[in-house]
C-alpha atoms as a PDB file:
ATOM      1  CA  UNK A   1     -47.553-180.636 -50.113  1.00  0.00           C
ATOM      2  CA  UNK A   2     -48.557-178.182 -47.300  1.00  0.00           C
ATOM      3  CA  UNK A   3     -46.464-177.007 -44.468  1.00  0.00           C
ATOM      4  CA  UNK A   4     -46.556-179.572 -41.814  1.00  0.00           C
ATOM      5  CA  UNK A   5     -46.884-177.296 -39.131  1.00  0.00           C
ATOM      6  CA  UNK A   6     -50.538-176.639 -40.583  1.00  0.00           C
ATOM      7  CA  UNK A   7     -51.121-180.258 -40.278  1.00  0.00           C
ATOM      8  CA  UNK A   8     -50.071-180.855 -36.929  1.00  0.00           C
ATOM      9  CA  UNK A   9     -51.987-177.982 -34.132  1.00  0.00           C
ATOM     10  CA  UNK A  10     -50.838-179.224 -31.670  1.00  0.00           C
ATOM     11  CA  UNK A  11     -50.262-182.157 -28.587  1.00  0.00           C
ATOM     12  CA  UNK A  12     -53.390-183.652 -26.567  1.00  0.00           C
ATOM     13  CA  UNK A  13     -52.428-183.408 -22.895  1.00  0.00           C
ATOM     14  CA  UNK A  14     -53.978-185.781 -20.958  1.00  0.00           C
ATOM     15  CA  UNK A  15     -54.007-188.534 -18.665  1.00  0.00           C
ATOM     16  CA  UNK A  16     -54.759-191.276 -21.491  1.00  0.00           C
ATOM     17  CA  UNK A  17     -52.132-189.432 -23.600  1.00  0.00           C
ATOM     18  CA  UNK A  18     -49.388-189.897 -21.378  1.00  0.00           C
ATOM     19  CA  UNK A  19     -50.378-193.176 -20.767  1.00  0.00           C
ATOM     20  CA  UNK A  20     -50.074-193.961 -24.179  1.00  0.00           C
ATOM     21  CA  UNK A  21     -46.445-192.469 -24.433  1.00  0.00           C
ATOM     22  CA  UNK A  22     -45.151-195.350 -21.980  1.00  0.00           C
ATOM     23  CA  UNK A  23     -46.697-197.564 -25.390  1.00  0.00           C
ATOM     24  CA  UNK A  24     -44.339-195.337 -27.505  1.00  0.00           C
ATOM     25  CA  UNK A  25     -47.701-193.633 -28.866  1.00  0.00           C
ATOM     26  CA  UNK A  26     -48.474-190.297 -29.293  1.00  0.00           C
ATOM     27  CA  UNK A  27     -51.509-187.740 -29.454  1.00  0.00           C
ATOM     28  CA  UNK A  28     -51.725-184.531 -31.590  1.00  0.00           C
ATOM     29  CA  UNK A  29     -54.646-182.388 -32.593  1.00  0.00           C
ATOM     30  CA  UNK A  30     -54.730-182.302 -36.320  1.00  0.00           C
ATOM     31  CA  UNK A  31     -56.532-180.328 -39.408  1.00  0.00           C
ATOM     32  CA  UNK A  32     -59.659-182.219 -39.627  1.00  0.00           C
ATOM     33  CA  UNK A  33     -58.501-181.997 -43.329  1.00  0.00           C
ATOM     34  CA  UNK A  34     -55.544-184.067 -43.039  1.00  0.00           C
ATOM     35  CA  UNK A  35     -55.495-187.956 -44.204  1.00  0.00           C
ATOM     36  CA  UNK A  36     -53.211-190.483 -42.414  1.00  0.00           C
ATOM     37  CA  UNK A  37     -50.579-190.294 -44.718  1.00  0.00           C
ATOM     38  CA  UNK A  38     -50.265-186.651 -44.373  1.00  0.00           C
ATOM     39  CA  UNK A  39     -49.594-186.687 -40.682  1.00  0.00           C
ATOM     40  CA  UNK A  40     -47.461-189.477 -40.295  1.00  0.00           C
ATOM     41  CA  UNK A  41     -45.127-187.235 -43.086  1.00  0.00           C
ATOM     42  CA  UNK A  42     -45.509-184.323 -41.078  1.00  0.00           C
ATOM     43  CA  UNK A  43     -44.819-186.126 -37.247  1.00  0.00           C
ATOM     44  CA  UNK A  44     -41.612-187.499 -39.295  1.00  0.00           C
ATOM     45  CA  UNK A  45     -40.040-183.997 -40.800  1.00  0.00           C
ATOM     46  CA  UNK A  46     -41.243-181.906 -37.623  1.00  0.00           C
ATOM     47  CA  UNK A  47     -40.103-184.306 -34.799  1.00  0.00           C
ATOM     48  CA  UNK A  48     -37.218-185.951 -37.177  1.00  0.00           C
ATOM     49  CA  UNK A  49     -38.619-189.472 -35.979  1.00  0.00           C
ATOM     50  CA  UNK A  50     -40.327-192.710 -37.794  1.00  0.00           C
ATOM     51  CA  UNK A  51     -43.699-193.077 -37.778  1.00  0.00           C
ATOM     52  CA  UNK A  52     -44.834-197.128 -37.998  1.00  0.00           C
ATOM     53  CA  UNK A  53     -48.768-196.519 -37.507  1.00  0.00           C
ATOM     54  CA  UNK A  54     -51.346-193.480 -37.355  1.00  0.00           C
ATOM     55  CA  UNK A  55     -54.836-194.129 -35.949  1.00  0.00           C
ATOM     56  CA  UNK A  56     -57.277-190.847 -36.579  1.00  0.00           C
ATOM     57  CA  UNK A  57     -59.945-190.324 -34.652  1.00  0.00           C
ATOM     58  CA  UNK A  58     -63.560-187.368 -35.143  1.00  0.00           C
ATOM     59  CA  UNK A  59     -64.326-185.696 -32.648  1.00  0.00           C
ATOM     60  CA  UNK A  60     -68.151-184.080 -32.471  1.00  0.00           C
ATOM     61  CA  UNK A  61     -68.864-181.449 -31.012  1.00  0.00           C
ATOM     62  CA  UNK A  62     -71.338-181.309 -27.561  1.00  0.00           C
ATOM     63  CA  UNK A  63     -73.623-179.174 -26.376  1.00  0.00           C
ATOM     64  CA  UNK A  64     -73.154-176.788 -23.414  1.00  0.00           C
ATOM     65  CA  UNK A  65     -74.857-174.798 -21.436  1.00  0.00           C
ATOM     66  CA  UNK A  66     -73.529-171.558 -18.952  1.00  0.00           C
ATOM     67  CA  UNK A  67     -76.360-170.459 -17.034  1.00  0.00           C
ATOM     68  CA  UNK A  68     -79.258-169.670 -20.101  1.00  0.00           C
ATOM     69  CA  UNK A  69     -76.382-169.199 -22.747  1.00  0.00           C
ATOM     70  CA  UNK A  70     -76.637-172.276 -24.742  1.00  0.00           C
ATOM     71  CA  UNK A  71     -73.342-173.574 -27.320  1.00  0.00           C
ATOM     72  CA  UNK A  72     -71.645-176.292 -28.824  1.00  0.00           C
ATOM     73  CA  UNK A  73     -67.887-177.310 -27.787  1.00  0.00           C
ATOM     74  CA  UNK A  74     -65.549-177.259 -31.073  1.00  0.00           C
ATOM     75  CA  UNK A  75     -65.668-180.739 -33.156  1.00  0.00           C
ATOM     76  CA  UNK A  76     -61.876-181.883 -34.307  1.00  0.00           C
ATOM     77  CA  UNK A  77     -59.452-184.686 -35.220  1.00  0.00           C
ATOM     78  CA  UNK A  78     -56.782-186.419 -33.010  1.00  0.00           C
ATOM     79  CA  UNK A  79     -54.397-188.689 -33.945  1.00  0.00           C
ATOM     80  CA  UNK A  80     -52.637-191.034 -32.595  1.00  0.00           C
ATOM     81  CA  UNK A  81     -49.072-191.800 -34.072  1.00  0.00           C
ATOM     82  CA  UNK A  82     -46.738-194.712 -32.752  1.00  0.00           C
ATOM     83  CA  UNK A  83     -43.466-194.857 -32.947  1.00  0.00           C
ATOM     84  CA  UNK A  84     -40.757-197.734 -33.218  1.00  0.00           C
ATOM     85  CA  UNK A  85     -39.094-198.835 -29.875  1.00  0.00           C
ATOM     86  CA  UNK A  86     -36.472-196.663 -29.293  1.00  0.00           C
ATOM     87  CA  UNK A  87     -37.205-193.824 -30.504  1.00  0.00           C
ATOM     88  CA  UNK A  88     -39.518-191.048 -29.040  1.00  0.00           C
ATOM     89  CA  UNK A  89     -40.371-187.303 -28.833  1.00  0.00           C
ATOM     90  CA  UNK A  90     -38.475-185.132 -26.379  1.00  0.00           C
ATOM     91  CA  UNK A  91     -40.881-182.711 -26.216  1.00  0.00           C
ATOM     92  CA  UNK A  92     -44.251-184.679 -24.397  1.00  0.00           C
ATOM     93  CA  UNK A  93     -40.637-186.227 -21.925  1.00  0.00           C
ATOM     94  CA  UNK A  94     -40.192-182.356 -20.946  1.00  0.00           C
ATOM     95  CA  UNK A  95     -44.000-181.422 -20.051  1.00  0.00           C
END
């Protein structure tokens, strides 16, 4: 099993996502790699929590343009991870 801080990147800060906390749900950047089993096991032994459902979603990359420089944003994986009432992660409460 791999480290779990190699599964998880990091948290998605934004409006929807702290929305979604208020629904005890909660959004991390994963390895595009990782399966859903994988990252609820890592959201349990990093954030010492249950995890009751994990929704994944791809993200594609876009094209961008600056001035005549053309590019591509990055393409990812998010997921979403709920958590039983009652319990929650103290570190999206102090951000």
């Amino acid at each position: 099993m791999r480290d779990p801080h190699t599964i998880i990147l990091g948290p998605v800060i934004s409006e929807k996502s702290y929305q979604l906390i208020e629904h005890n749900r909660y959004t991390f950047k994963v390895d595009p790699r990782a399966h859903k089993t994988a990252i609820a096991q890592a959201v349990e032994q990093i954030f010492n929590v249950d995890v009751v459902k994990v929704n994944v979603i791809k993200t594609r990359s876009k094209p961008k343009r600056r001035g005549l420089t053309r590019g591509r944003t990055r393409s990812g994986k998010k997921a979403i991870v709920q958590l039983p009432q009652g319990q929650k992660i103290e570190f999206f409460e102090s951000m």
